[in-house]
Protein backbone atom coordinates (compact mmCIF):
# COMPACT_ATOMS: atom_id res chain seq x y z
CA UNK A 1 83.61 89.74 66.26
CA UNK A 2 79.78 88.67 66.06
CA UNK A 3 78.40 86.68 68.52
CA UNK A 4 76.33 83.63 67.29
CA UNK A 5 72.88 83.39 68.43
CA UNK A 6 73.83 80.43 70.88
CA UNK A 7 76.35 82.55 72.11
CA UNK A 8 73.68 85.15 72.63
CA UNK A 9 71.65 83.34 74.76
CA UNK A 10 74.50 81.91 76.66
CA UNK A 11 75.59 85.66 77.44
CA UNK A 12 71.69 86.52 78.15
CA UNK A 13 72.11 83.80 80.67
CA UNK A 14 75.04 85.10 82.34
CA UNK A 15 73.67 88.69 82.43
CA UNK A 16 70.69 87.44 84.27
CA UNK A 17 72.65 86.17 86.46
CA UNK A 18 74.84 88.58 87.45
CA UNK A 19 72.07 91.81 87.38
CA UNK A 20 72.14 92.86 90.95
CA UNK A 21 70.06 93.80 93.24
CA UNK A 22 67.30 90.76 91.74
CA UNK A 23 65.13 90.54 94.81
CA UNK A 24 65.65 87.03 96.12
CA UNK A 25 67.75 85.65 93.30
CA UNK A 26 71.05 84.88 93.02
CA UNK A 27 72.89 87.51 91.77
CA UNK A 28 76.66 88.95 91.64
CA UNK A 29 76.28 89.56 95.32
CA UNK A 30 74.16 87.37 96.91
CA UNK A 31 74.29 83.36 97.41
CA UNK A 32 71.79 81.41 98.57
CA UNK A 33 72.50 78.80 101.27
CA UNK A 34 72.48 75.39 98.63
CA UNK A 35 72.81 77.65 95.19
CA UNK A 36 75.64 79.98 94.52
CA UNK A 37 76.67 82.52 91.77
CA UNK A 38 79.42 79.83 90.37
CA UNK A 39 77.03 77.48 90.22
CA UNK A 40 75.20 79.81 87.55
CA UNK A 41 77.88 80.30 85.52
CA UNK A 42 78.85 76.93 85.47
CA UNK A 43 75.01 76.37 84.33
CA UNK A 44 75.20 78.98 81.23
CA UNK A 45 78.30 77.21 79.79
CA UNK A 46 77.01 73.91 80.54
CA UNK A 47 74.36 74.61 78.44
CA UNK A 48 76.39 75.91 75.43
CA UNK A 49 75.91 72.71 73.25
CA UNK A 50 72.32 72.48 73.73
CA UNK A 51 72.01 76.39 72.60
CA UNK A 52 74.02 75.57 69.61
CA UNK A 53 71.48 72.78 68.30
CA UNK A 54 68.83 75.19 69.20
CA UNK A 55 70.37 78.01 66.79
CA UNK A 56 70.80 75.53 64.06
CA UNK A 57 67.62 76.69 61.69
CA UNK A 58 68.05 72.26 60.95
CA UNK A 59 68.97 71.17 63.80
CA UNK A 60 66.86 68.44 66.28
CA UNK A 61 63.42 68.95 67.78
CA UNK A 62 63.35 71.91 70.01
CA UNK A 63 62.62 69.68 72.63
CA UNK A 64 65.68 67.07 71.69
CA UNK A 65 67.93 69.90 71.90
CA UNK A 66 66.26 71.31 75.27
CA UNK A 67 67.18 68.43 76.62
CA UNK A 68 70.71 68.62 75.99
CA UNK A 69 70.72 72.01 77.01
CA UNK A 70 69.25 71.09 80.80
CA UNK A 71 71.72 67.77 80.77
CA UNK A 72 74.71 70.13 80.66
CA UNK A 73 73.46 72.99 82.58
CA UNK A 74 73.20 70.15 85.45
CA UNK A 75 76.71 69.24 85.16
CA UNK A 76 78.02 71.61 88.32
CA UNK A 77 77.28 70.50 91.76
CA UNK A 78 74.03 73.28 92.63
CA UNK A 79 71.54 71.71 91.15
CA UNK A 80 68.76 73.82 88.86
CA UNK A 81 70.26 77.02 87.57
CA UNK A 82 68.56 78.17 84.73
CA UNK A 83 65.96 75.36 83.97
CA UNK A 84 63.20 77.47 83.33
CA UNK A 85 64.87 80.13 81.52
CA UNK A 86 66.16 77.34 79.15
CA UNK A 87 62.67 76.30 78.35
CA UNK A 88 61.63 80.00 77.67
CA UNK A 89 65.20 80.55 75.26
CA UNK A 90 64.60 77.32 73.50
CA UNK A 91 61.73 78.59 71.09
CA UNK A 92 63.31 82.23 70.75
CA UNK A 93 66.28 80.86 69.96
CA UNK A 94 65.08 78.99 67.01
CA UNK A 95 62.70 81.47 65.84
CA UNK A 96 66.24 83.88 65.85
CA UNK A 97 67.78 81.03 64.29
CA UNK A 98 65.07 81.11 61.25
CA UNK A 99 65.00 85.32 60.94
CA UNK A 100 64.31 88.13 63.11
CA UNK A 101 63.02 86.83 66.40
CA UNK A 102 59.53 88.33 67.00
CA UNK A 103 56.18 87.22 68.90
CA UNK A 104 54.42 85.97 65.94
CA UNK A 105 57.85 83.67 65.14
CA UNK A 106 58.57 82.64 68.31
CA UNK A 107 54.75 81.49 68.88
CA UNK A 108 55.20 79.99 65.26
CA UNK A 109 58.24 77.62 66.25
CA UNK A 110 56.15 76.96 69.78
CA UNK A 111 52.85 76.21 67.97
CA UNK A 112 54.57 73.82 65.45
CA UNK A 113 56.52 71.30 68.71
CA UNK A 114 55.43 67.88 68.28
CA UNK A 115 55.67 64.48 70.48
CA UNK A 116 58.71 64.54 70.09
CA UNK A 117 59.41 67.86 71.34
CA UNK A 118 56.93 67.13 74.50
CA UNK A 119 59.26 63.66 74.90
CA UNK A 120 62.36 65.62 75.11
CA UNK A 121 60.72 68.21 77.78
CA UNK A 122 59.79 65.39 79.84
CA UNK A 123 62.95 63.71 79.52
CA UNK A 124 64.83 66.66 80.64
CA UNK A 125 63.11 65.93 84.31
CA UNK A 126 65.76 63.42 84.71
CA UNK A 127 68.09 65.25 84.37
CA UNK A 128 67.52 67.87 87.49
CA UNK A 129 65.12 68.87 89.91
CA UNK A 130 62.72 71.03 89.22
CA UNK A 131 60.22 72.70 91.47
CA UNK A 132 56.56 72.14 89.73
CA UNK A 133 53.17 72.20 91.18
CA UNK A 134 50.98 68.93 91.42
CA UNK A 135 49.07 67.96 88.73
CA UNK A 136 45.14 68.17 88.25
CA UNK A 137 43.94 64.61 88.83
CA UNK A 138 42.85 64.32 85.41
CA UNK A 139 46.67 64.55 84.31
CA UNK A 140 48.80 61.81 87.03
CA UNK A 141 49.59 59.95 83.78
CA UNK A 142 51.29 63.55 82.43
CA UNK A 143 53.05 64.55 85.38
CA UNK A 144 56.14 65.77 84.61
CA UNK A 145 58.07 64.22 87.45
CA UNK A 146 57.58 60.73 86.02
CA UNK A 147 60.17 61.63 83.38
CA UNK A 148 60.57 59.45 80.39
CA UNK A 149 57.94 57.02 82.07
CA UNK A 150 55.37 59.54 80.99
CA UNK A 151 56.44 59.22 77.57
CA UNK A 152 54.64 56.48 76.32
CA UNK A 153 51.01 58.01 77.45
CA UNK A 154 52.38 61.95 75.64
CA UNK A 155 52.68 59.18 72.46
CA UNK A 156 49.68 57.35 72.80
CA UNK A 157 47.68 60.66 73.07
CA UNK A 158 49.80 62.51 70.30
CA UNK A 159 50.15 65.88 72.46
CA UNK A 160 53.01 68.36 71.64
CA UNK A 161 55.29 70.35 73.82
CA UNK A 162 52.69 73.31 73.21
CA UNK A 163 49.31 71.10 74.11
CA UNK A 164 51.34 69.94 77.72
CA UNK A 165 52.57 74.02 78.44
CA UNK A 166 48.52 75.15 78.04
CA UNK A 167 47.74 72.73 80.19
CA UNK A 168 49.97 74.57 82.65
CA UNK A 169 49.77 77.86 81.82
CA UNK A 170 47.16 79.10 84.24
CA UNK A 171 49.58 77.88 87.28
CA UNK A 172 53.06 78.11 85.35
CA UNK A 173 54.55 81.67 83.99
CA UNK A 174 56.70 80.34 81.45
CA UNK A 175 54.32 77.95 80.21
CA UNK A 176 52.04 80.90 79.82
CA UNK A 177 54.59 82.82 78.16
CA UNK A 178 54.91 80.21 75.35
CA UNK A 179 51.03 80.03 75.33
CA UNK A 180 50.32 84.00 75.46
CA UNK A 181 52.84 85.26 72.38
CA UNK A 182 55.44 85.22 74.71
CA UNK A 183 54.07 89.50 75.66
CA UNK A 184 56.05 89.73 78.99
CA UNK A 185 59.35 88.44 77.47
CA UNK A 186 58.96 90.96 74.22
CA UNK A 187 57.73 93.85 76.91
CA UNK A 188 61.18 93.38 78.90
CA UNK A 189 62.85 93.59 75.71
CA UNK A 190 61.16 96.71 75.06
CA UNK A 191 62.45 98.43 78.57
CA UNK A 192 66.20 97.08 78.03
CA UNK A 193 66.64 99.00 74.14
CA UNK A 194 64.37 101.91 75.53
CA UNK A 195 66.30 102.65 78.97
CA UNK A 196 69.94 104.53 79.23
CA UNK A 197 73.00 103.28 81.26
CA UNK A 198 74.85 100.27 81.73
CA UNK A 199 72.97 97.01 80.81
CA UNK A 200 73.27 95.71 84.06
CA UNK A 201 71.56 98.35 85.66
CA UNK A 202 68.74 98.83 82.90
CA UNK A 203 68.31 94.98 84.20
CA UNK A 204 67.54 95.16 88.02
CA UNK A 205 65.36 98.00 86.76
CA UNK A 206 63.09 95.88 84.39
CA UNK A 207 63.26 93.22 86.90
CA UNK A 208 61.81 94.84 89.19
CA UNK A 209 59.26 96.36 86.82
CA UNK A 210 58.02 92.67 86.05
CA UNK A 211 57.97 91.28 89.35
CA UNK A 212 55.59 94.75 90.50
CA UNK A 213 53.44 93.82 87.67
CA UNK A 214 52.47 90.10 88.04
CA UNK A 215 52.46 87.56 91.22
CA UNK A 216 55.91 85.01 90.69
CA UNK A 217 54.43 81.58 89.68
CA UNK A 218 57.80 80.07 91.16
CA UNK A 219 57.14 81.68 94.45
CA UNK A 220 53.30 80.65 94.09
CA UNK A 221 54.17 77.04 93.84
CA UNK A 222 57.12 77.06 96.62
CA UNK A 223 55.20 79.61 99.26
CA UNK A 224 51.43 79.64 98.15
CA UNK A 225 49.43 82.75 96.51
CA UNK A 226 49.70 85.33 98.91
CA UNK A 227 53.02 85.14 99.55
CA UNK A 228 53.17 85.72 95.81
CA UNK A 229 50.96 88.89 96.26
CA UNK A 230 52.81 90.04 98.98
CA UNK A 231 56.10 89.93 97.42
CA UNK A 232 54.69 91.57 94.23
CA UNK A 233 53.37 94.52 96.43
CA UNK A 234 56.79 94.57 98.16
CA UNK A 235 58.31 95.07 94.45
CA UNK A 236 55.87 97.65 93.36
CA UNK A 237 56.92 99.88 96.74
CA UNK A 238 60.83 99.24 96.04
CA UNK A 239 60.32 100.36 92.21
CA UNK A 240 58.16 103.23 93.22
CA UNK A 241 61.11 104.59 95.32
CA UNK A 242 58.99 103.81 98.89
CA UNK A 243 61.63 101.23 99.98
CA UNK A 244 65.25 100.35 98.82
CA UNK A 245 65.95 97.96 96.56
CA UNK A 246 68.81 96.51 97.83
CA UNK A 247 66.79 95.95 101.23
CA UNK A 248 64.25 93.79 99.63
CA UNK A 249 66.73 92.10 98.08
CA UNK A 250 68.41 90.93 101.65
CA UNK A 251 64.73 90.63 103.44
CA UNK A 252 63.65 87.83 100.58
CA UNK A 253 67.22 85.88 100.75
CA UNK A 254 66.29 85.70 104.48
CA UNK A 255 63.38 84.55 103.70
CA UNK A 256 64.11 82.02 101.49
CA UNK A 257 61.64 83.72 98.81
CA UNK A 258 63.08 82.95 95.26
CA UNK A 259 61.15 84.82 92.25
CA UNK A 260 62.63 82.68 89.69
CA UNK A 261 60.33 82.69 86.92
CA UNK A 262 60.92 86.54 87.05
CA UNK A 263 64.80 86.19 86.22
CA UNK A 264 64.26 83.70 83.76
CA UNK A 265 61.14 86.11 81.93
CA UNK A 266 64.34 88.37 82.37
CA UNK A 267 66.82 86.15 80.47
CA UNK A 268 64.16 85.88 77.66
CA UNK A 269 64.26 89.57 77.58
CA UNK A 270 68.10 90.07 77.41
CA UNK A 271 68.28 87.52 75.01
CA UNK A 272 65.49 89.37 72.57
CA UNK A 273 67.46 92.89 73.58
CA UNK A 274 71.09 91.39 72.32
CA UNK A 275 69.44 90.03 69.13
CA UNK A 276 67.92 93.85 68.40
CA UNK A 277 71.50 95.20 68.20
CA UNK A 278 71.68 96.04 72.25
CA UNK A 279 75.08 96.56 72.85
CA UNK A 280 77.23 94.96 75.84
């Protein structure tokens, strides 16, 4: 049986999830104190619906339907699973949804979000918390955590889903993913079809070959720059063979260091790899 393209992304979800070791994430075997591997799982199928109106080439706004998809991702008693890595699905998904997913479609379907798209993102605040870094003072009216109370202002100064994201993208790596032609997403695709062996194992591997390459934005906002730095070092000596994986992994759980935007860049890579014929 084919897999629709929501159910796709659902399974790139769930294969993100359960790649092991994934320095400081949750994975297969490793919870954190508050978020658990369950409460993961429970995320990717909570989703579903929102992923379906996502791969519907007519469906609502990207934004309408990222909403939905965050609502019922929230509906298991963690907290945020997969936020992030639902914002980076939701304009792959519909470029999949409208041909063959590729960088110049996907930045297409990003480029063309409207208000309404930006009033959805914003509205999706409500339903979870999400991590983010304080706005420049120029932009107190368009912080995110005012929810739908920002609204009227994203209206009032006509700005799409895309115009708020570049405004974030020098802080935020999944804003600069949507902003930047989505290369790091389309790169870890790349590594997944090119490398042998089981998924799940080509997985950790390109994991850890994007969280050598940049600084996590996620741990940036949660632990500060250098702490970033240092765990991206750390990453570069554990996929260089100097140090073990699965030791890194258990030094950044006990350190309460969570690379997040890392897995979800990694999600947006599985997701691309299953739609190019990668076989599970």
């Amino acid at each position: 049986m084919t897999r629709t393209i929501a159910q796709q992304a659902e399974l790139a979800l769930l294969l993100e999830v359960a790649t092991t070791p994934k320095p400081g994430n949750v994975d297969r075997h490793r919870d954190h104190d508050d978020l658990r591997f369950e409460h993961f799982l429970a995320g990717a199928v909570g989703a579903s619906e929102g992923l379906e109106d996502l791969a519907d080439p007519d469906g609502p706004p990207i934004g309408t339907a990222f909403e939905r998809a965050v609502e019922g991702m929230n509906g298991q008693s963690g907290g945020n699973t997969q936020f992030g890595g639902l914002l980076l699905l939701a304009p792959l998904v519909r470029a999949a949804a409208l041909g063959k997913v590729t960088p110049e479609r996907a930045t297409a379907v990003a480029e063309g979000t409207g208000v309404e798209d930006a009033a959805g993102f914003y509205r999706a605040f409500e339903h979870v918390d999400v991590a983010v870094a304080d706005p420049p003072d120029d932009m107190d009216a368009l912080d995110v955590r005012r929810g739908s109370d920002a609204v009227p202002d994203i209206r009032e100064r006509n700005l799409s889903l895309f115009d708020i994201l570049a405004r974030s993208a020098d802080h935020d790596g999944i804003a600069r993913e949507w902003t930047n032609g989505f290369a790091r997403t389309f790169d870890a695709a790349e590594r997944l079809v090119n490398r042998d062996g089981p998924l799940l194992d080509r997985a950790a591997a390109v994991f850890l070959d994007l969280l050598a390459a940049e600084p996590d934005t996620f741990v940036a906002i949660n632990h500060g720059a250098e702490t970033a730095e240092d765990v991206r070092e750390r990453a570069e000596a554990a996929r260089d063979g100097d140090t073990d994986p699965e030791t890194l992994a258990e030094e950044l759980l006990a350190e309460g260091i969570n690379p997040g935007t890392t897995a979800d860049i990694l999600a947006g890579g599985l997701f691309v790899a299953l739609e190019r014929g990668t076989e599970v």
